[in-house]
N, C-alpha and C. Protein backbone atom coordinates (compact mmCIF):
# COMPACT_ATOMS: atom_id res chain seq x y z
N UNK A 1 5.77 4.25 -17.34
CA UNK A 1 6.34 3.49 -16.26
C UNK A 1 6.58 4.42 -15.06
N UNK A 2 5.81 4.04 -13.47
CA UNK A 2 6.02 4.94 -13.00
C UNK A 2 7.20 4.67 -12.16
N UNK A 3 8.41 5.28 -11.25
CA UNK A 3 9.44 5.08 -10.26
C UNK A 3 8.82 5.88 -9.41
N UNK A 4 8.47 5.12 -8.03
CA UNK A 4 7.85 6.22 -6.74
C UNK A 4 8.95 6.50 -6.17
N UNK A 5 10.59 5.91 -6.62
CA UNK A 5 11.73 6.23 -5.14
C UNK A 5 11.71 7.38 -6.57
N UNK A 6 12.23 7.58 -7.48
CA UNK A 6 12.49 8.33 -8.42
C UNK A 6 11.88 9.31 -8.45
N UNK A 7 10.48 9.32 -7.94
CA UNK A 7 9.72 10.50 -8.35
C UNK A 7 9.62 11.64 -6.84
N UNK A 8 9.65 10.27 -5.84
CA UNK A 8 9.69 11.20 -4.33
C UNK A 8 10.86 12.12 -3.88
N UNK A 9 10.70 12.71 -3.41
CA UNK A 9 11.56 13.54 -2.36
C UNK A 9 11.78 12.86 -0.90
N UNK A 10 13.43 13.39 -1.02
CA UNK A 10 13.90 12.43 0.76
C UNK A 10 15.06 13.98 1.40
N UNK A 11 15.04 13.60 2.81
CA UNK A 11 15.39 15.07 3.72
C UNK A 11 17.12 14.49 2.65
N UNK A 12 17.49 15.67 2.71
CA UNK A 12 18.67 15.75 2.68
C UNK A 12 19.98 15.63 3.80
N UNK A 13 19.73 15.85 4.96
CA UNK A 13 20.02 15.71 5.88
C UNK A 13 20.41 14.03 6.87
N UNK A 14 19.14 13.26 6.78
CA UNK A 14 18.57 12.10 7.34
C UNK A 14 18.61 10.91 5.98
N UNK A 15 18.01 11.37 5.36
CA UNK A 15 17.25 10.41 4.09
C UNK A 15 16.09 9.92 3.95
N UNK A 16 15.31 10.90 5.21
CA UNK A 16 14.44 10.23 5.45
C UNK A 16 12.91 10.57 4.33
N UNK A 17 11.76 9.59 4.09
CA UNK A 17 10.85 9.91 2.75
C UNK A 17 10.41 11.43 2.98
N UNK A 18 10.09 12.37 2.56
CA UNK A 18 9.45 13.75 2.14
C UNK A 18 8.62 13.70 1.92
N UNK A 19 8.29 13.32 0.40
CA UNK A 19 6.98 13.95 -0.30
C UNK A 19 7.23 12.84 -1.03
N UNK A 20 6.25 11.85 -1.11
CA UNK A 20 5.97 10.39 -1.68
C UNK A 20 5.51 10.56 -2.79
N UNK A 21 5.74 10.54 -4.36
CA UNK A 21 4.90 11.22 -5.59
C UNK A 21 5.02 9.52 -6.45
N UNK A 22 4.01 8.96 -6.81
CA UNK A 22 3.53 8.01 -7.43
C UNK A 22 2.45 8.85 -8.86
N UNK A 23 3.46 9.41 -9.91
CA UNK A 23 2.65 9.98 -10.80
C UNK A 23 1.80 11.19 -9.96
N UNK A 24 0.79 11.25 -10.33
CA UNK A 24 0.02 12.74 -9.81
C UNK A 24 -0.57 12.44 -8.52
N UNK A 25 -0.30 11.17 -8.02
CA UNK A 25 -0.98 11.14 -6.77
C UNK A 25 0.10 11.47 -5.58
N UNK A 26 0.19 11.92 -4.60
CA UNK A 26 1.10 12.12 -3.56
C UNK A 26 0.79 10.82 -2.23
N UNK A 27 1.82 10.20 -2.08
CA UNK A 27 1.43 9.16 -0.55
C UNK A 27 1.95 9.79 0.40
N UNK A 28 2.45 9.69 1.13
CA UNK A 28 3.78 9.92 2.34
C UNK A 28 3.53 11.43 2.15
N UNK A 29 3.48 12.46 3.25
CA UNK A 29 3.53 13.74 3.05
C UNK A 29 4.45 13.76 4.70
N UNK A 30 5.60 14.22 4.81
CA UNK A 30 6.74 14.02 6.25
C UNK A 30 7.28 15.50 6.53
N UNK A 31 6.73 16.21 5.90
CA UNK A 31 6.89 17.76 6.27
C UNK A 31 6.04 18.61 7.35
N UNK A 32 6.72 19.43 8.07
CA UNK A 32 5.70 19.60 9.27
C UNK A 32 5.18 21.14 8.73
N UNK A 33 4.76 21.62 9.15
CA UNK A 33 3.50 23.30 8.58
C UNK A 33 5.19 24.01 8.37
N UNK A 34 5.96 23.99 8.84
CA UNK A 34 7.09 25.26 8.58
C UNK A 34 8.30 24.66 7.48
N UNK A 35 7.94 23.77 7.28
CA UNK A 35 8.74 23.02 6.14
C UNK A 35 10.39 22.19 6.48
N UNK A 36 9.98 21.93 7.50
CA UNK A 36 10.95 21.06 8.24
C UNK A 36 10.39 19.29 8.11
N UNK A 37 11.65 18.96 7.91
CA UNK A 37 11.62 17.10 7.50
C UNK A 37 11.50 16.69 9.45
N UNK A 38 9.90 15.88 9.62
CA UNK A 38 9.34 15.65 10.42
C UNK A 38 10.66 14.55 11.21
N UNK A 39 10.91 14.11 10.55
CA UNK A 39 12.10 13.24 11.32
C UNK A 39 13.17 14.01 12.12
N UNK A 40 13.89 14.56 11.75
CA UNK A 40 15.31 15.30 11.95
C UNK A 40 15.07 16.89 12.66
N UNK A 41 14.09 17.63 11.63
CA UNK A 41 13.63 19.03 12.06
C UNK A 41 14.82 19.84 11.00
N UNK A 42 15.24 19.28 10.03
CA UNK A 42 16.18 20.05 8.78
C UNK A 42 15.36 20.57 8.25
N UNK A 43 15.14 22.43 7.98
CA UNK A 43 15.10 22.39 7.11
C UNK A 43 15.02 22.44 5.75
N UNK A 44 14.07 22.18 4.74
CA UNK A 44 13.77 21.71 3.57
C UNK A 44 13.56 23.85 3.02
N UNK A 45 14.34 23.46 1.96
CA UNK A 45 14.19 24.68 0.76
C UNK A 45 13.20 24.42 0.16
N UNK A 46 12.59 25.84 -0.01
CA UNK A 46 10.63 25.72 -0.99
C UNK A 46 9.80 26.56 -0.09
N UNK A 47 9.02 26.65 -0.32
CA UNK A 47 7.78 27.31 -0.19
C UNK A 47 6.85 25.91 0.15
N UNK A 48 6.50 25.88 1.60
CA UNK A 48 5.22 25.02 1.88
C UNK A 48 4.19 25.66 2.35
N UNK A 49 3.17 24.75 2.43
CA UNK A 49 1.78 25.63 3.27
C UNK A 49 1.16 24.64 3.65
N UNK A 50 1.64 23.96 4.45
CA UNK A 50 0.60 22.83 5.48
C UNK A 50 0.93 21.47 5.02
N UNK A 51 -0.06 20.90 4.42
CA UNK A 51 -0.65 19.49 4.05
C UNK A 51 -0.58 20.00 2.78
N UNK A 52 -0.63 19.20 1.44
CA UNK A 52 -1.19 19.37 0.55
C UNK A 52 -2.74 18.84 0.07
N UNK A 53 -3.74 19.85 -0.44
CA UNK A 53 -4.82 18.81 -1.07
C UNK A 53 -4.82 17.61 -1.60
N UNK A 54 -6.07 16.97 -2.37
CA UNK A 54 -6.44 15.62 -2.17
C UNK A 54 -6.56 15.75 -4.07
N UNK A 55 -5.50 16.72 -4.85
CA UNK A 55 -6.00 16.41 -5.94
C UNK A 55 -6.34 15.17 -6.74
N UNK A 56 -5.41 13.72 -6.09
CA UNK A 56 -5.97 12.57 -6.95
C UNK A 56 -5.24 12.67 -8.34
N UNK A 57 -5.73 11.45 -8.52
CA UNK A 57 -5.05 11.08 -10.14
C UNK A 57 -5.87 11.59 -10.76
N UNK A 58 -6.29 12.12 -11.65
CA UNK A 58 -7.34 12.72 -12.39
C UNK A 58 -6.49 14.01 -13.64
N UNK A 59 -7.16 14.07 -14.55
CA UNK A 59 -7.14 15.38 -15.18
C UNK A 59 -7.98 16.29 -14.90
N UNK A 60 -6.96 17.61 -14.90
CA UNK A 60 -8.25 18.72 -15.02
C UNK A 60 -7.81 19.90 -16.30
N UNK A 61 -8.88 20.57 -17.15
CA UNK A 61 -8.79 21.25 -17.94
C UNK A 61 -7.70 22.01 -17.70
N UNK A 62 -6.94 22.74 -18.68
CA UNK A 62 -6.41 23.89 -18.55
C UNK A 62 -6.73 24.70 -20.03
N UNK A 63 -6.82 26.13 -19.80
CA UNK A 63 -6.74 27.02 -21.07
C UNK A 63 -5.59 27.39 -21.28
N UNK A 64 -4.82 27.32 -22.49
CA UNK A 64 -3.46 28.38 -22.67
C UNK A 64 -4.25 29.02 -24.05
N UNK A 65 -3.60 30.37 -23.58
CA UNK A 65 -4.33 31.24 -24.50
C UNK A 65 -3.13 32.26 -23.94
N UNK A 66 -3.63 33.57 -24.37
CA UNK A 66 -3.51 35.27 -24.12
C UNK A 66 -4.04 35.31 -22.90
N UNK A 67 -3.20 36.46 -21.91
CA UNK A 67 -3.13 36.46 -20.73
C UNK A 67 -4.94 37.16 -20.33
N UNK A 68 -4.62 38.12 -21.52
CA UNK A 68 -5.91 38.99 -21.48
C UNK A 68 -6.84 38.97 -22.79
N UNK A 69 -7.79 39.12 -22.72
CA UNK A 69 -8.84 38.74 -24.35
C UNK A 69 -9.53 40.21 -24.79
């Protein structure tokens, strides 16, 4: 069952939407390149870097193993 208000992020400041997360897909992206909530200019704790990619709903492989073989 997915919750998109549950799963998104909102400014702390404003309330305004953040980072829109519907399961692995992202909608709404309201952060500007320096990590400020595009509404207000608060901001936001984290590490950003722009836009995020287009990963999509999808799986992708992972290996867990030993760091080194």
């Amino acid at each position: 069952m997915h919750d998109p208000r549950g799963e998104s992020s909102f400014c702390p400041s404003c309330g305004a939407l953040l980072i829109e997360r519907q399961g692995y897909r992202l909608g709404a992206y309201e952060l500007t390149a320096e990590g400020s909530c595009a509404s207000c200019g608060t901001r936001i704790p984290g590490v950003f870097a722009g836009r995020p990619g287009g990963w999509g709903n999808r799986f992708l492989p992972v290996r867990v193993g030993p760091l080194f073989d």
